[in-house]
PDB file of N, CA and C in Angstrom:
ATOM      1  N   UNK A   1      -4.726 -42.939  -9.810  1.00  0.00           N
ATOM      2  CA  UNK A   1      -4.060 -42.011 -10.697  1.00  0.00           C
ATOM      3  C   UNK A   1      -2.638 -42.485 -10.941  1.00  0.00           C
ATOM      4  N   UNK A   2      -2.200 -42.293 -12.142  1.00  0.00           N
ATOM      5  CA  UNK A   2      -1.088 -42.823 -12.828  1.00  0.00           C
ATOM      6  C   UNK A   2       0.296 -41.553 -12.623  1.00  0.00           C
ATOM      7  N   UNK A   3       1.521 -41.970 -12.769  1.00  0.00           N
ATOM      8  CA  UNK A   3       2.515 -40.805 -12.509  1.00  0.00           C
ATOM      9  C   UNK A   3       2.036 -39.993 -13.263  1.00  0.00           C
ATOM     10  N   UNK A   4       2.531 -38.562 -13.638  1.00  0.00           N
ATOM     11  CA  UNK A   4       2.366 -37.330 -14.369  1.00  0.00           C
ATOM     12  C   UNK A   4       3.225 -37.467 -15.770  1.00  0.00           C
ATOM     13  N   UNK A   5       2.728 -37.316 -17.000  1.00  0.00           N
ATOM     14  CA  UNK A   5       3.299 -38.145 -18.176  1.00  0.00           C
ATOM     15  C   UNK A   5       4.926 -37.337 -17.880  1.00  0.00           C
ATOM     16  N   UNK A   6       4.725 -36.210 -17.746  1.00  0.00           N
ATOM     17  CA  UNK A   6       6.328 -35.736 -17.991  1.00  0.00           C
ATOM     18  C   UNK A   6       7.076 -36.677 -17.120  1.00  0.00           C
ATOM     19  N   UNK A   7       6.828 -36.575 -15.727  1.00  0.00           N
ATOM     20  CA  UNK A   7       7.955 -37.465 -15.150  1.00  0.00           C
ATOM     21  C   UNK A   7       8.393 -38.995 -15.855  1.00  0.00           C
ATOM     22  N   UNK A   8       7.309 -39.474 -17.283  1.00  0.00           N
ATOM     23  CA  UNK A   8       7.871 -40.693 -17.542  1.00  0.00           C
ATOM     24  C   UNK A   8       8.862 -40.113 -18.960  1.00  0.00           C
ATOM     25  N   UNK A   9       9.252 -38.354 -19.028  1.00  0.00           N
ATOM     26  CA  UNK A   9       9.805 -38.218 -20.218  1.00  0.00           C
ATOM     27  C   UNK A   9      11.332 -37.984 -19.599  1.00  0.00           C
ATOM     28  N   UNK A  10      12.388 -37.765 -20.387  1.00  0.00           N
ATOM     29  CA  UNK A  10      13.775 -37.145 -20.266  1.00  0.00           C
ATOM     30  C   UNK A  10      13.274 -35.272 -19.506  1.00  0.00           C
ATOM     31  N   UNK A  11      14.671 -35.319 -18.569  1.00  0.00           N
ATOM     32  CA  UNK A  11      14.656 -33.851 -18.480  1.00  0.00           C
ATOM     33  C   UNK A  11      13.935 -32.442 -19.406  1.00  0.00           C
ATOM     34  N   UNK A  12      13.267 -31.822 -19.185  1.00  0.00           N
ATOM     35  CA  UNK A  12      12.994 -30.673 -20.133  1.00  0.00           C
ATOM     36  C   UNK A  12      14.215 -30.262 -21.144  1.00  0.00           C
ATOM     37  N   UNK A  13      13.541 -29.491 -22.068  1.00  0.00           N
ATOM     38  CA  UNK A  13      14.162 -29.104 -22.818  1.00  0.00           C
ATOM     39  C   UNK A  13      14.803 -27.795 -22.499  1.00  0.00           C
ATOM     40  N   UNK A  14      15.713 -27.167 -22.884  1.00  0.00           N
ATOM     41  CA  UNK A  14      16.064 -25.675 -21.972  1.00  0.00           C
ATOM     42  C   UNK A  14      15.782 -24.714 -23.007  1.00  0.00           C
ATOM     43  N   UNK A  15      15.256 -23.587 -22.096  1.00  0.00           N
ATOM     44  CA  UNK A  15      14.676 -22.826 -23.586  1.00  0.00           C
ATOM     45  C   UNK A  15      15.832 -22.350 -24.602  1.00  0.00           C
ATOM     46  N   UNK A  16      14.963 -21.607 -25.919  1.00  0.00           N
ATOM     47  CA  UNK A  16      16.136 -21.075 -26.612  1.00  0.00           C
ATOM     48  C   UNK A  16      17.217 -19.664 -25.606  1.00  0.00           C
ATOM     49  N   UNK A  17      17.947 -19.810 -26.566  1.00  0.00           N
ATOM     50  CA  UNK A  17      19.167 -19.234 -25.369  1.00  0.00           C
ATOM     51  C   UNK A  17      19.010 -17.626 -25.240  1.00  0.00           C
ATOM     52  N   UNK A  18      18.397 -17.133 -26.012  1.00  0.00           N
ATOM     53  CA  UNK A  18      17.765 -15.580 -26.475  1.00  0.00           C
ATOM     54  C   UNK A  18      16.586 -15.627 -25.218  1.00  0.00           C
ATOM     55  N   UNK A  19      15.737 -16.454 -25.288  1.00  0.00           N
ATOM     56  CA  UNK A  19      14.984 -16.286 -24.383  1.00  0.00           C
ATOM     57  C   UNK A  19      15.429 -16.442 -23.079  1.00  0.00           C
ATOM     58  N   UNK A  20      16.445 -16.922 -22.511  1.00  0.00           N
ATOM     59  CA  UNK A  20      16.690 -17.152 -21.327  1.00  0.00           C
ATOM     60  C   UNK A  20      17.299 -16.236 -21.031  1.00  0.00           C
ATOM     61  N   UNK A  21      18.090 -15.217 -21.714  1.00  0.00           N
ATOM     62  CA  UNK A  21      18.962 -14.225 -21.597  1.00  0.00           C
ATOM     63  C   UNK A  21      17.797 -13.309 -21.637  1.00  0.00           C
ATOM     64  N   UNK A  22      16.763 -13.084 -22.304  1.00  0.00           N
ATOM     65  CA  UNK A  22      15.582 -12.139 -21.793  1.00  0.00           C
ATOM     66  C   UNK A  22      15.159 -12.262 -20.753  1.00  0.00           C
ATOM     67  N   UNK A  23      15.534 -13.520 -20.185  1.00  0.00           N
ATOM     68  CA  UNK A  23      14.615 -13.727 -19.193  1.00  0.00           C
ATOM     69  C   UNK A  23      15.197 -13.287 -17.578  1.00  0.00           C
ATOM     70  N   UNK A  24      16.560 -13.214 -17.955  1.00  0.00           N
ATOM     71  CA  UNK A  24      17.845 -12.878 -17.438  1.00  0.00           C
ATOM     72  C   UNK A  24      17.932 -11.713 -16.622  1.00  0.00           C
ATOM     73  N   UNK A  25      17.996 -10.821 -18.244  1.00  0.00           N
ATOM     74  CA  UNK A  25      17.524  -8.959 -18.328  1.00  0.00           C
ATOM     75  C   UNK A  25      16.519  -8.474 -17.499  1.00  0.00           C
ATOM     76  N   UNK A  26      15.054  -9.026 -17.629  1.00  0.00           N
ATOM     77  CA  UNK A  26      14.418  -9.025 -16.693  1.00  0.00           C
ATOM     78  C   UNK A  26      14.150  -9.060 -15.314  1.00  0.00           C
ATOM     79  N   UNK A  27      14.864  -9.763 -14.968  1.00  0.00           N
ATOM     80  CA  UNK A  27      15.074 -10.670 -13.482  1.00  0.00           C
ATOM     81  C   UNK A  27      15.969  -9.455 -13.027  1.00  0.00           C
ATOM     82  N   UNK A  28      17.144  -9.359 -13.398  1.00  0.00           N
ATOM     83  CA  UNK A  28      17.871  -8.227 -12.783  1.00  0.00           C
ATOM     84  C   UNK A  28      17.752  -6.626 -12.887  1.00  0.00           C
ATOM     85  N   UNK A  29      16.405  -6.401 -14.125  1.00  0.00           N
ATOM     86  CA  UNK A  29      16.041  -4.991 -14.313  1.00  0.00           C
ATOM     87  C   UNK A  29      15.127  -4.778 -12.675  1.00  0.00           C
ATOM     88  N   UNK A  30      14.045  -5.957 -12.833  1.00  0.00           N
ATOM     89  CA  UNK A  30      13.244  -6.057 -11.438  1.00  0.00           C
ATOM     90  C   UNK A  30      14.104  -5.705 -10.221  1.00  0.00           C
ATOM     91  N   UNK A  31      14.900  -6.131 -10.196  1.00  0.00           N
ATOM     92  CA  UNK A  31      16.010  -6.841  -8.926  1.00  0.00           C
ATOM     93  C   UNK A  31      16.439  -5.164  -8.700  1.00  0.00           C
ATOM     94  N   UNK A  32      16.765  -4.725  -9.695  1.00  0.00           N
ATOM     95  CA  UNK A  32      17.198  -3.157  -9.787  1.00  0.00           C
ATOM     96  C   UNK A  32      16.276  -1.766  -9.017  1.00  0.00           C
ATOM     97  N   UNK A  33      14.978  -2.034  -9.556  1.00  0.00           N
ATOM     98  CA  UNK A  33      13.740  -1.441  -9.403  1.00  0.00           C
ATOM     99  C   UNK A  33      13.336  -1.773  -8.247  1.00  0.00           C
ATOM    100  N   UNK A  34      13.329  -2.724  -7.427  1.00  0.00           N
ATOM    101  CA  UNK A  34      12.796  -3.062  -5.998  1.00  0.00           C
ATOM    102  C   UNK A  34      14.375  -2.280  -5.081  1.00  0.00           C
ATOM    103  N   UNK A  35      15.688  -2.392  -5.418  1.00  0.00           N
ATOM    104  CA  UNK A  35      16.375  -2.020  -4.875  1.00  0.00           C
ATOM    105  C   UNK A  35      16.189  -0.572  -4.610  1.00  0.00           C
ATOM    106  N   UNK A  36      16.232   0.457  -5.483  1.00  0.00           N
ATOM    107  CA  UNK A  36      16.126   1.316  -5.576  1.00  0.00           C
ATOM    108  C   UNK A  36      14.987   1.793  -4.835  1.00  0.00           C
ATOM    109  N   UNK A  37      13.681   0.982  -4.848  1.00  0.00           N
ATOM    110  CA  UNK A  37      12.222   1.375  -4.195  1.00  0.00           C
ATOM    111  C   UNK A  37      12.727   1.190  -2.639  1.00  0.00           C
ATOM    112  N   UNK A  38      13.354  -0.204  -2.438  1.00  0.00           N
ATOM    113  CA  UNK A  38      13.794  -0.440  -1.258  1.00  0.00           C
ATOM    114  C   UNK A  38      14.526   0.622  -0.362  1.00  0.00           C
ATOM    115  N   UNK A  39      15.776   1.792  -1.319  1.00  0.00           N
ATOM    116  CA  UNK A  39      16.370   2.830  -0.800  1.00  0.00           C
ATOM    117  C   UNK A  39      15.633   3.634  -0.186  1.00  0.00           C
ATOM    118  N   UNK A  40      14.491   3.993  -1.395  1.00  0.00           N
ATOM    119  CA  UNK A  40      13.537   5.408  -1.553  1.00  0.00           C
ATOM    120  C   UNK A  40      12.627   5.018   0.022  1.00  0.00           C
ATOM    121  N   UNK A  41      12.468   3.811   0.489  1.00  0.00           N
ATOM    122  CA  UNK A  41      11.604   3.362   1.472  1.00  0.00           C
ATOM    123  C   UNK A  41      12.165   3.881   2.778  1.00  0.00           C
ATOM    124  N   UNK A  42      13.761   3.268   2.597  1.00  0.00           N
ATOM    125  CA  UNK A  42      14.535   3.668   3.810  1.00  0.00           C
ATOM    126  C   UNK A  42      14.602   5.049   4.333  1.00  0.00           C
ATOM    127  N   UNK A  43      14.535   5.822   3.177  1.00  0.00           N
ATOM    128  CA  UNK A  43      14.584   7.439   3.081  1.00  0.00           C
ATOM    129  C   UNK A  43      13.301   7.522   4.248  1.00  0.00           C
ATOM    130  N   UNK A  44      12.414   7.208   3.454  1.00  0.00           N
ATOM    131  CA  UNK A  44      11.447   7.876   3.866  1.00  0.00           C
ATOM    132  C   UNK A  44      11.017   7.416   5.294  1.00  0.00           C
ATOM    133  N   UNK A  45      11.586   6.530   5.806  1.00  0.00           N
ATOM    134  CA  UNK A  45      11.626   5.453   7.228  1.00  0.00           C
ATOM    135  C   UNK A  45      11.788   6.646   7.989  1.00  0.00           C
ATOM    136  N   UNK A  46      13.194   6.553   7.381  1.00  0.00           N
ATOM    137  CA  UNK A  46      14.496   7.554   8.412  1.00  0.00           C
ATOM    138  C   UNK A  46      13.855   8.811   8.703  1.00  0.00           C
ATOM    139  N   UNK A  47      12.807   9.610   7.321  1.00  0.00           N
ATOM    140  CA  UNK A  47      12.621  10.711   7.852  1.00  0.00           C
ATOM    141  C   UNK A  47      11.117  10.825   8.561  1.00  0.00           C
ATOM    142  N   UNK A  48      10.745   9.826   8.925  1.00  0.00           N
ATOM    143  CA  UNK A  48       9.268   9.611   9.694  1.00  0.00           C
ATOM    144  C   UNK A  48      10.201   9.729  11.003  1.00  0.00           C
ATOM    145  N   UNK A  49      10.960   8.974  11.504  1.00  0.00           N
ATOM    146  CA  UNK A  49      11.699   8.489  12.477  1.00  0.00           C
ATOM    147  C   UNK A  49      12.141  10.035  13.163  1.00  0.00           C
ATOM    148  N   UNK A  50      12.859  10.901  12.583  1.00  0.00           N
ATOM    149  CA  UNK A  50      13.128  11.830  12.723  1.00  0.00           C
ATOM    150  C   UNK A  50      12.280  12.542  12.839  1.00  0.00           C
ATOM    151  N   UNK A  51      11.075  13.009  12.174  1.00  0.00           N
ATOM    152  CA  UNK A  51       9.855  13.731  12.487  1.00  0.00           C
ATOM    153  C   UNK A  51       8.652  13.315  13.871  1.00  0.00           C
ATOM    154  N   UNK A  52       9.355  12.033  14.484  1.00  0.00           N
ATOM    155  CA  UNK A  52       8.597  11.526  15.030  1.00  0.00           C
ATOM    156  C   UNK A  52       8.838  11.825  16.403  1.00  0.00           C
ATOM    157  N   UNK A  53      10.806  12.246  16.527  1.00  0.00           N
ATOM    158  CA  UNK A  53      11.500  12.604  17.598  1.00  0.00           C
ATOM    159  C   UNK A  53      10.991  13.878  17.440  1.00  0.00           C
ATOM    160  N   UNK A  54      11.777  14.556  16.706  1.00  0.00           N
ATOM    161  CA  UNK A  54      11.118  16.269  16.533  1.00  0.00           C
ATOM    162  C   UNK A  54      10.012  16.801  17.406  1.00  0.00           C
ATOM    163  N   UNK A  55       8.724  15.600  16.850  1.00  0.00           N
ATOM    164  CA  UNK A  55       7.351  15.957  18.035  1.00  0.00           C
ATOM    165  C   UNK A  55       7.348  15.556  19.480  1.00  0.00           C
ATOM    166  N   UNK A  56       8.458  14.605  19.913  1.00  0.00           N
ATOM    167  CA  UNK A  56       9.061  14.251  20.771  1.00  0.00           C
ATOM    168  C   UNK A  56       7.648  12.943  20.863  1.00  0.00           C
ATOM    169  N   UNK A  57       7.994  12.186  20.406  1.00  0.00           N
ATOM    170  CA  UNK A  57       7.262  10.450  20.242  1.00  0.00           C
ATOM    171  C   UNK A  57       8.489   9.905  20.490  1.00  0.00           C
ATOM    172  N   UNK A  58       8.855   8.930  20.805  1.00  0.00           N
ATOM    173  CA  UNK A  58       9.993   8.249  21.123  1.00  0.00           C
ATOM    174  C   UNK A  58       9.494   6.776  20.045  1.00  0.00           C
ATOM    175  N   UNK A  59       8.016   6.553  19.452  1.00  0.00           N
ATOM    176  CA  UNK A  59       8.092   5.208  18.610  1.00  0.00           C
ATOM    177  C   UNK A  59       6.882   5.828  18.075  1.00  0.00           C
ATOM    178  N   UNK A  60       7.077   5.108  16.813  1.00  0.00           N
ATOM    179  CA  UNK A  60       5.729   4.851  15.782  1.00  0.00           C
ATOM    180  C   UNK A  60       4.152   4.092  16.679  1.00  0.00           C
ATOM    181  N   UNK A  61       4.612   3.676  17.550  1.00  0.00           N
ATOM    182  CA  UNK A  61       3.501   2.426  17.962  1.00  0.00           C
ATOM    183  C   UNK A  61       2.401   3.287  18.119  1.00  0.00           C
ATOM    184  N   UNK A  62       2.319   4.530  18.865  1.00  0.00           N
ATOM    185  CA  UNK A  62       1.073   5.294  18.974  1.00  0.00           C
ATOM    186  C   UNK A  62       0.794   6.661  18.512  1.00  0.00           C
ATOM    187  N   UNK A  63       1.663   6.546  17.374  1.00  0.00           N
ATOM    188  CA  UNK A  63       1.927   7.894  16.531  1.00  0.00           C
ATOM    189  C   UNK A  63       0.362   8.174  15.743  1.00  0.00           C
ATOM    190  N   UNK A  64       0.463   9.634  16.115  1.00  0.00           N
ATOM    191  CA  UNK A  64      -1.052   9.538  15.089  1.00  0.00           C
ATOM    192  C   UNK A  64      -0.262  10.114  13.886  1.00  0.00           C
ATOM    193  N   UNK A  65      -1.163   9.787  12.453  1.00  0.00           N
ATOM    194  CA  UNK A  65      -0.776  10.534  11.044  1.00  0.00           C
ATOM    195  C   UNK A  65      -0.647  11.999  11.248  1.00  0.00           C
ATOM    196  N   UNK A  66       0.196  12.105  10.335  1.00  0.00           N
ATOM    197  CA  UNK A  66       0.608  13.871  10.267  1.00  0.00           C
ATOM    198  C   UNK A  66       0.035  14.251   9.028  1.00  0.00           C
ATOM    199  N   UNK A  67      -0.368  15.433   8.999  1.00  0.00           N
ATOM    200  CA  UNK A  67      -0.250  15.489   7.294  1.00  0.00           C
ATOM    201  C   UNK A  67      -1.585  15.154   6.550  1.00  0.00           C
ATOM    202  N   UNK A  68      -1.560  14.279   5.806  1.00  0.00           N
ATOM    203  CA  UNK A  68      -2.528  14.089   4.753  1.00  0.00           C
ATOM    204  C   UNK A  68      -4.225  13.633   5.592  1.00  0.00           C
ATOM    205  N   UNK A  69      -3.625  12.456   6.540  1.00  0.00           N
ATOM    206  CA  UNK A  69      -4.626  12.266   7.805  1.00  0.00           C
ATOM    207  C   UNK A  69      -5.688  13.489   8.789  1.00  0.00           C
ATOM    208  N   UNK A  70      -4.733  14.584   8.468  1.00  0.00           N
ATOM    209  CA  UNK A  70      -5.222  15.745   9.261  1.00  0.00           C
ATOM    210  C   UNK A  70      -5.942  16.755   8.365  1.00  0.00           C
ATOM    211  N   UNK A  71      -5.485  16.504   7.117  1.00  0.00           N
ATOM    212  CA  UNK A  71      -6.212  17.329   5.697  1.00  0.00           C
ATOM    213  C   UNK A  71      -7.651  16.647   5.737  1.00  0.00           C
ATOM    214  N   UNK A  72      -7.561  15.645   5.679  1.00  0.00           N
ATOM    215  CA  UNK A  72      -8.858  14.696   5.483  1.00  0.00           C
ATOM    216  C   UNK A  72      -9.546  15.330   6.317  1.00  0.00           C
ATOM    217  N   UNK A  73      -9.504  15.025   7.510  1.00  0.00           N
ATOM    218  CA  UNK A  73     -10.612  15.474   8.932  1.00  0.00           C
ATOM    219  C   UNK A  73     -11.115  16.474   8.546  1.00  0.00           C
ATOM    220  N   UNK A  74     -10.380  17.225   8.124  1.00  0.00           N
ATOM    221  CA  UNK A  74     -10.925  19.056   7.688  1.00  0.00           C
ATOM    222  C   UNK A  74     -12.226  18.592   6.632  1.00  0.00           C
ATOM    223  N   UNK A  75     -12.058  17.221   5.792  1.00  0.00           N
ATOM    224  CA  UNK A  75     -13.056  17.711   4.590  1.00  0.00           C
ATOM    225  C   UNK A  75     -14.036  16.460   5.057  1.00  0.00           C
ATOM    226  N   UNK A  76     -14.179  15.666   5.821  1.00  0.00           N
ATOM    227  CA  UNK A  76     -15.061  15.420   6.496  1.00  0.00           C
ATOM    228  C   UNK A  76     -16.574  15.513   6.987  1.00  0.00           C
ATOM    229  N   UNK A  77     -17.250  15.008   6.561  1.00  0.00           N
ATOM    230  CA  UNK A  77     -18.897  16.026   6.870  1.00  0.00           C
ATOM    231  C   UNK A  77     -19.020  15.663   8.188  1.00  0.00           C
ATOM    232  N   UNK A  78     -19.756  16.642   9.567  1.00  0.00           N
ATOM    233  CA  UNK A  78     -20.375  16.546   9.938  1.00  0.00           C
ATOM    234  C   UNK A  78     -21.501  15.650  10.363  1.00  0.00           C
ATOM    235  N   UNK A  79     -22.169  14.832   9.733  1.00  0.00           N
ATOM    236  CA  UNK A  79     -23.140  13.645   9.455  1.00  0.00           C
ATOM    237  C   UNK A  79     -23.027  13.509   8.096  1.00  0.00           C
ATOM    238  N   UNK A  80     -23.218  12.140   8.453  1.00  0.00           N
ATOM    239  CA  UNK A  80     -23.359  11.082   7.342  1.00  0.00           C
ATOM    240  C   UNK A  80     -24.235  10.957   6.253  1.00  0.00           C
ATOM    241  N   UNK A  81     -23.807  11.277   5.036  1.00  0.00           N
ATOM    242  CA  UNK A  81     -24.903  11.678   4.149  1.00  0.00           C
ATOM    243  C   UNK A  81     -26.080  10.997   4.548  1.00  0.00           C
ATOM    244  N   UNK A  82     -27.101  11.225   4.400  1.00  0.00           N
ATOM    245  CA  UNK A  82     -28.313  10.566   4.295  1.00  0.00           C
ATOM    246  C   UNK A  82     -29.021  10.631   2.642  1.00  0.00           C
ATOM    247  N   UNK A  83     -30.163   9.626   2.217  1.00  0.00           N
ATOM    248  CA  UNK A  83     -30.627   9.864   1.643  1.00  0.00           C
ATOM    249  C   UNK A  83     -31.172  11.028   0.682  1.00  0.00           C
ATOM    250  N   UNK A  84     -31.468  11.058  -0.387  1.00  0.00           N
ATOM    251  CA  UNK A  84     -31.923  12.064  -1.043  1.00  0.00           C
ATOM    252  C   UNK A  84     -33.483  12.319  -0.494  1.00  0.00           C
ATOM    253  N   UNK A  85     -33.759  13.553   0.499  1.00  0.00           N
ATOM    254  CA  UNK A  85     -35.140  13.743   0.509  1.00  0.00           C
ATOM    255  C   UNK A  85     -35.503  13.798   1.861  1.00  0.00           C
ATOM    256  N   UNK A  86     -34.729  12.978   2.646  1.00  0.00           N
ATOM    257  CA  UNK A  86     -34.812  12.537   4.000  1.00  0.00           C
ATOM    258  C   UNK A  86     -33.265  13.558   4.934  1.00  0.00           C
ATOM    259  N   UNK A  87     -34.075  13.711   6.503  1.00  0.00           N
ATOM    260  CA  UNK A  87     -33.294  14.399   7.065  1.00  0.00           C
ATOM    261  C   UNK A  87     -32.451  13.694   7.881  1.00  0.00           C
ATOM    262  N   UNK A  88     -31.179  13.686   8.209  1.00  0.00           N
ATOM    263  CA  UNK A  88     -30.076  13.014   8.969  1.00  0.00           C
ATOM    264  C   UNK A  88     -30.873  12.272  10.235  1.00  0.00           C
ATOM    265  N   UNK A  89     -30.579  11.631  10.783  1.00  0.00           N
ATOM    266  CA  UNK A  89     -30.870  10.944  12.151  1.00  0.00           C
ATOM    267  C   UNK A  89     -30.763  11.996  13.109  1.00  0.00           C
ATOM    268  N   UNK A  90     -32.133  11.817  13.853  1.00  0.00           N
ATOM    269  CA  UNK A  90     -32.121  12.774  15.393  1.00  0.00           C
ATOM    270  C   UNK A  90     -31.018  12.369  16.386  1.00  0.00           C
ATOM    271  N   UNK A  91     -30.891  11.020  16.182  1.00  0.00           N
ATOM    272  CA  UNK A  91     -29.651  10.472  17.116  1.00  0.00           C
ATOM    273  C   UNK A  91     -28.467  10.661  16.908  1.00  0.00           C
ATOM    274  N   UNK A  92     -28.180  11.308  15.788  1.00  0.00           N
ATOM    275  CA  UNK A  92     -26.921  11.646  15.832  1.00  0.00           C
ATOM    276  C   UNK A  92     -26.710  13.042  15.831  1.00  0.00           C
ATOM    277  N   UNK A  93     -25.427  12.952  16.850  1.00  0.00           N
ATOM    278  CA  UNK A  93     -24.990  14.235  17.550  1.00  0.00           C
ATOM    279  C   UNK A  93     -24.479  15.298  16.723  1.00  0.00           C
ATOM    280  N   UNK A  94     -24.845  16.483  16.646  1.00  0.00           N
ATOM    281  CA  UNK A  94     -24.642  17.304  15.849  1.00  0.00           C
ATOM    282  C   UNK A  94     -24.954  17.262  14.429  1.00  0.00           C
ATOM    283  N   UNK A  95     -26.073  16.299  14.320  1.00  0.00           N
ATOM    284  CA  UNK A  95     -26.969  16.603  12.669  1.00  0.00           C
ATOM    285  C   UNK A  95     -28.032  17.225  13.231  1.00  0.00           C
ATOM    286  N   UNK A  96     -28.323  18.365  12.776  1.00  0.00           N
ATOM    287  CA  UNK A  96     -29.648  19.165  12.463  1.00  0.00           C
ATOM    288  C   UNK A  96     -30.098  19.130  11.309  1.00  0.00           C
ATOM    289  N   UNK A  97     -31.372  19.318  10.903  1.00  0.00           N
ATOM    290  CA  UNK A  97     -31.868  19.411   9.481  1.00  0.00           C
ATOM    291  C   UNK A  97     -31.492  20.743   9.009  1.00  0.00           C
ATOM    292  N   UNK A  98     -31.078  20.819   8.161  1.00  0.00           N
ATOM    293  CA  UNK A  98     -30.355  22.114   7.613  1.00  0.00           C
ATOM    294  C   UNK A  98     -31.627  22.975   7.029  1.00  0.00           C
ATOM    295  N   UNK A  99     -32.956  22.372   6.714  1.00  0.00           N
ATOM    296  CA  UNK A  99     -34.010  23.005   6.323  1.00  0.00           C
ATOM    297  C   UNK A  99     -34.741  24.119   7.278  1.00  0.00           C
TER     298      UNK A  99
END
């Protein structure tokens, strides 16, 4: 394999100057938007951290979810759907046939 043709050309060309200044705008609108997400993150760090003392946890490491984690469980079935027609597994604990 032969060099890559560009490397046998002159430096690139630089784009038009409108575009680079869009490209500019961009870069620092992003830069803006992650900052800001970055704040909103810290917020919400700080107030896990604090809710975490409150329950008296001293660290995240074996924190269980609060909240949305504990909503879930509630809607949870019992056993595992089974098939249309067919009754849950005898082996599993606490499925009865509801029939």
């Amino acid at each position: 394999m032969g060099p890559c043709p560009s490397s046998l050309e002159g430096p690139p060309e630089p784009p038009a100057p409108g575009l680079a200044i869009r490209d500019v705008d961009l870069i620092f609108q992003v830069i803006e938007q992650l900052t800001l997400k970055l704040g909103q993150l810290k917020d919400v760090e700080a107030a896990h951290q604090e809710l975490l003392q409150s329950l008296g946890q001293g660290s995240s490491a074996d924190a269980t979810p609060v909240g949305a984690a504990a909503l879930e469980a509630d809607t949870w079935p019992e056993c595992p759907p089974s098939p249309v027609g067919r009754s849950p597994p005898a082996s599993e604990p606490g499925c009865e046939d509801p029939r």
